[in-house]
C-alpha atoms as a PDB file:
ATOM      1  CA  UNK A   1      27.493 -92.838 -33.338  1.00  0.00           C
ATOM      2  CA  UNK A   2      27.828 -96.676 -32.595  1.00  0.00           C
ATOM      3  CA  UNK A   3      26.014 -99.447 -34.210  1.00  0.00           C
ATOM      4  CA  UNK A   4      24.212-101.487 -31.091  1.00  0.00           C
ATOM      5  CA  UNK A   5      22.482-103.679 -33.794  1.00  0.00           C
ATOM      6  CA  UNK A   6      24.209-107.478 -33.741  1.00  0.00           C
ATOM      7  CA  UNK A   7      24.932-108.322 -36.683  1.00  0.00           C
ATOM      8  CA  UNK A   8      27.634-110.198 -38.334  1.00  0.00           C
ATOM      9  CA  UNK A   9      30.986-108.862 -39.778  1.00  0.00           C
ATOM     10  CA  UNK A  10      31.781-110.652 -42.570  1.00  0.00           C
ATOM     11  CA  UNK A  11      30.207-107.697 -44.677  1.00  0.00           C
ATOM     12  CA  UNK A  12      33.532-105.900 -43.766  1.00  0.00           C
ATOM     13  CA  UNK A  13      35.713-108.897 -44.271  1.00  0.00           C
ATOM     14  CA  UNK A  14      38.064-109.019 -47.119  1.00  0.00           C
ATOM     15  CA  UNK A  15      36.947-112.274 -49.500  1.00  0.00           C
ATOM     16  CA  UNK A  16      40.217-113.310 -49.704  1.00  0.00           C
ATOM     17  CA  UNK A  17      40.144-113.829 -46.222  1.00  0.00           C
ATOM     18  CA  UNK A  18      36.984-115.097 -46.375  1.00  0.00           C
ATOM     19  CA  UNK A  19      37.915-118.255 -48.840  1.00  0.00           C
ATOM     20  CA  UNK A  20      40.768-118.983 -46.614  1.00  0.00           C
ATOM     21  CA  UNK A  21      38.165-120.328 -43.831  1.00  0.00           C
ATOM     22  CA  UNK A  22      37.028-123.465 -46.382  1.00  0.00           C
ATOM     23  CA  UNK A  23      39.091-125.533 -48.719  1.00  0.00           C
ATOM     24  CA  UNK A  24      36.221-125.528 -50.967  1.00  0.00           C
ATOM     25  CA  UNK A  25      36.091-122.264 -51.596  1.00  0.00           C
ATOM     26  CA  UNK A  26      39.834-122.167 -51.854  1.00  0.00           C
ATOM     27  CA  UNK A  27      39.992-124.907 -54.539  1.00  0.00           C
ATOM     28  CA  UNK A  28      36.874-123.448 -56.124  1.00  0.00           C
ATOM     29  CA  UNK A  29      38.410-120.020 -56.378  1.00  0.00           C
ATOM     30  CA  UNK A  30      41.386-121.677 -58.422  1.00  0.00           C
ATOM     31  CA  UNK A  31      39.142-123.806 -60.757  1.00  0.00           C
ATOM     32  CA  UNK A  32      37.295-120.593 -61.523  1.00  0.00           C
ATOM     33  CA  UNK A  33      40.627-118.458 -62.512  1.00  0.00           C
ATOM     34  CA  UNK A  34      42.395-121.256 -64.722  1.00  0.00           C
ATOM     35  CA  UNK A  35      39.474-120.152 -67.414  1.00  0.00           C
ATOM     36  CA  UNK A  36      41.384-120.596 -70.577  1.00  0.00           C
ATOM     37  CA  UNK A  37      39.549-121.757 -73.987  1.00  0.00           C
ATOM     38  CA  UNK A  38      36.465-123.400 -71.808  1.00  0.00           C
ATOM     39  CA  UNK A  39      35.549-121.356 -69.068  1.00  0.00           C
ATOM     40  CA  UNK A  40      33.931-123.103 -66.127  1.00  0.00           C
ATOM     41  CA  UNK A  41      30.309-123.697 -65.276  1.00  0.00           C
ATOM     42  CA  UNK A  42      28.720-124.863 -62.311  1.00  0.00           C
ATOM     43  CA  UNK A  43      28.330-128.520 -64.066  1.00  0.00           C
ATOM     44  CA  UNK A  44      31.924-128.347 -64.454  1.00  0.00           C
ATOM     45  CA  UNK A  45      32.996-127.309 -60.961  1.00  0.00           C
ATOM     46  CA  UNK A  46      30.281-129.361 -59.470  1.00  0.00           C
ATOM     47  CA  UNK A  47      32.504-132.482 -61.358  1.00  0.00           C
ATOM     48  CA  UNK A  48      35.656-131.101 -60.407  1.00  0.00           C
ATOM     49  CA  UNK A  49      35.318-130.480 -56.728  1.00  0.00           C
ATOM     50  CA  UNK A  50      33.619-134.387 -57.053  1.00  0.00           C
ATOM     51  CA  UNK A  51      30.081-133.041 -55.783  1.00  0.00           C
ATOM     52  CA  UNK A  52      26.531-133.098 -57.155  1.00  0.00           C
ATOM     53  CA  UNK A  53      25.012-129.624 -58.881  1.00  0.00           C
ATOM     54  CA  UNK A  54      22.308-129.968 -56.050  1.00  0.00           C
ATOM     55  CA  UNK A  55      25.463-130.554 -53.245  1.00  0.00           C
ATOM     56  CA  UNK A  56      27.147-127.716 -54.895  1.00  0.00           C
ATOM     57  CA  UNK A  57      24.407-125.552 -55.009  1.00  0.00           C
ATOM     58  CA  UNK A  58      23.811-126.376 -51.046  1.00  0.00           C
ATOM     59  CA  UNK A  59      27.440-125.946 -49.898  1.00  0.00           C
ATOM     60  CA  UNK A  60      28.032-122.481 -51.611  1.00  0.00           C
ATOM     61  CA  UNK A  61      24.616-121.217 -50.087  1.00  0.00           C
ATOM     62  CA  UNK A  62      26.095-121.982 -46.978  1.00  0.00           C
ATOM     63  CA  UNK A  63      29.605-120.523 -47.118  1.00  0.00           C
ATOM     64  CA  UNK A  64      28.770-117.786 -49.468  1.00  0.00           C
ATOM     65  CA  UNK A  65      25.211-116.980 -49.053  1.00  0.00           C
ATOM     66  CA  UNK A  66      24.880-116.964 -52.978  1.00  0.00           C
ATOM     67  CA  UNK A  67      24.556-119.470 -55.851  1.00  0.00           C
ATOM     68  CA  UNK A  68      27.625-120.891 -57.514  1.00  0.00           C
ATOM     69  CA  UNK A  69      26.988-118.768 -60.344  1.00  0.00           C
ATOM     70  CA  UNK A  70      26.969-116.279 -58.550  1.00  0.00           C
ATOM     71  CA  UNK A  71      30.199-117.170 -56.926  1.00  0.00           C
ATOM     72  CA  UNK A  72      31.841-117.563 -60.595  1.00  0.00           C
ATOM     73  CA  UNK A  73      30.628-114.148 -61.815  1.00  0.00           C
ATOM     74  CA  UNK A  74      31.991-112.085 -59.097  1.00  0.00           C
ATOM     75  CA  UNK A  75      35.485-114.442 -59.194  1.00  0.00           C
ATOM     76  CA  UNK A  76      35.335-113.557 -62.460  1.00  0.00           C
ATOM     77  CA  UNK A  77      34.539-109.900 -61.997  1.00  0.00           C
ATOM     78  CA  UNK A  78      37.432-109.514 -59.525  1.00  0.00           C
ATOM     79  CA  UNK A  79      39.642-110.740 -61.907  1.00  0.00           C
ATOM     80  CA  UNK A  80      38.927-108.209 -64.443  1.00  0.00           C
ATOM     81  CA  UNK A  81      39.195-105.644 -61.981  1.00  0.00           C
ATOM     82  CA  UNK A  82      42.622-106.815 -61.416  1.00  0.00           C
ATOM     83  CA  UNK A  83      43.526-106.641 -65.025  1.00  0.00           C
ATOM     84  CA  UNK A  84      42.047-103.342 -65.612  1.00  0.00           C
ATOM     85  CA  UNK A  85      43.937-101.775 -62.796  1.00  0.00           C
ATOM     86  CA  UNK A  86      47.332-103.455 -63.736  1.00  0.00           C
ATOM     87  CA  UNK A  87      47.436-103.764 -67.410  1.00  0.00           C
ATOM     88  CA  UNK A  88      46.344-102.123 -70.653  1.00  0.00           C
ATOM     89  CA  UNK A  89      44.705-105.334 -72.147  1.00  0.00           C
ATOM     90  CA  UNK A  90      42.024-104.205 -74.593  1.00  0.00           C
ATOM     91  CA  UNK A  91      38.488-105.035 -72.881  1.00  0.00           C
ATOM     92  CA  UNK A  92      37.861-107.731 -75.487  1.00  0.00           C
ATOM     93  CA  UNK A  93      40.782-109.477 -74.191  1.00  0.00           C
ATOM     94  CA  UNK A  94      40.440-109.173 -70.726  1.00  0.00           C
ATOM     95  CA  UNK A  95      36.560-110.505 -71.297  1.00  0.00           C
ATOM     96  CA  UNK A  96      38.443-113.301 -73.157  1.00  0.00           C
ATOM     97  CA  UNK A  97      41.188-113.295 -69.902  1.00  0.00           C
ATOM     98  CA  UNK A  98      38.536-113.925 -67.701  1.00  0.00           C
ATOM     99  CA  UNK A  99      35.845-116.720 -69.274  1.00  0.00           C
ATOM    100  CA  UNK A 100      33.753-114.181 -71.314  1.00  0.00           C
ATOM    101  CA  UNK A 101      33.312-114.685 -75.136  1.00  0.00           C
ATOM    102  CA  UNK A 102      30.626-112.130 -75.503  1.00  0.00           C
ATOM    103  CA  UNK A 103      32.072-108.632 -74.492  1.00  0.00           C
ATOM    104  CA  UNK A 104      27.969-107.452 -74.066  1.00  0.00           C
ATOM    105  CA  UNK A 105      27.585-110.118 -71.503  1.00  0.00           C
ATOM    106  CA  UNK A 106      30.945-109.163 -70.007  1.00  0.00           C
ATOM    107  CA  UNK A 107      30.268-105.653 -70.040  1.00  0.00           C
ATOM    108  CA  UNK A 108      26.467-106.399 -67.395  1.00  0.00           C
ATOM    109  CA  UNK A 109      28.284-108.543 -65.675  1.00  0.00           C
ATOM    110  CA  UNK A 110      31.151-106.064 -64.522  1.00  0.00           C
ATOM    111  CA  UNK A 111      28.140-103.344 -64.357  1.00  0.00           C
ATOM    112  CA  UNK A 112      25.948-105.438 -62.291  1.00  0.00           C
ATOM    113  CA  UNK A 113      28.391-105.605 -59.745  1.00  0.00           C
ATOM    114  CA  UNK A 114      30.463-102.746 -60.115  1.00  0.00           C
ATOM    115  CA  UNK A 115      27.680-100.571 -60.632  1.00  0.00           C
ATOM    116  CA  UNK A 116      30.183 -98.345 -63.062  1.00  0.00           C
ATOM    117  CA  UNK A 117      31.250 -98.916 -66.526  1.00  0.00           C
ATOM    118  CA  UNK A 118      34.511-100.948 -67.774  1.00  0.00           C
ATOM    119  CA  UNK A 119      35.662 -97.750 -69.250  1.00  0.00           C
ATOM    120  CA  UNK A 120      34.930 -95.750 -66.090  1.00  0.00           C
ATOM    121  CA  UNK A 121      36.606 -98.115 -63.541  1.00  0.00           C
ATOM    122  CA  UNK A 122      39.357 -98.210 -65.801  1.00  0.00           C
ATOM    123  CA  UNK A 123      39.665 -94.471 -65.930  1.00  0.00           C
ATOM    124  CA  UNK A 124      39.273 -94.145 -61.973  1.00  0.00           C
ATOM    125  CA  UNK A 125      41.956 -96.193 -60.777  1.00  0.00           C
ATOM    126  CA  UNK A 126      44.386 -94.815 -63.757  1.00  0.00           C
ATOM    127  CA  UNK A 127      43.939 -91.698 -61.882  1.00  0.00           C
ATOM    128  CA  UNK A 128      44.712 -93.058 -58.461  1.00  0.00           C
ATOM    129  CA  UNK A 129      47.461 -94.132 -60.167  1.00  0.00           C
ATOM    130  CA  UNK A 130      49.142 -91.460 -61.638  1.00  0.00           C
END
């Protein structure tokens, strides 16, 4: 079978390559995984990358065809994913690791996008793994 429809095929991009096409993205990428004691909001990146919310807001629409909180989450997201494959962190400190101080929050976000639990991702890729 062969898909005739035209459609774009950034669906099957990697978002690493994706980022590399706009220095915004790039730099915003970075300002979202230096978390640390006050993780970043979209105020906060809007004032770092020297834009407006509204700009902001505009721009990642664009590029990303999602919100900046959006964008943050799934940064976010992939970041824990990284942790959980490579380390044995408890899941209180990756949420910590990654901008989270509530581990319920941090638990629907990595659902939401995962669509599997912390626990189960964790135990999948152990497998693979081993």
């Amino acid at each position: 079978m062969i898909d005739t429809a035209q459609r774009t095929q950034a669906i099957f991009m990697p978002l690493g390559y994706m980022l590399g096409q706009d220095p915004l993205l790039i730099k915003a990428d970075m300002l979202v995984r230096r978390t640390g004691k006050n993780p970043i909001t979209v105020r906060g990146l809007a004032h770092a990358l020297g834009l407006s919310e509204r700009t902001l807001n505009r721009r990642f629409r664009e590029l990303t065809h999602e919100p900046p909180q959006a964008f943050i989450m799934r940064r976010r997201v992939e970041h824990a994913r990284t942790l959980l494959e490579t380390t044995a962190q408890p899941i209180k400190a990756i949420a910590r690791a990654t901008g989270y101080e509530d581990e319920s929050s941090f638990r629907k976000a990595f659902r939401k996008l995962t669509l599997t639990s912390l626990q189960a991702y964790r135990a999948q890729r152990s497998i693979r793994a081993a």
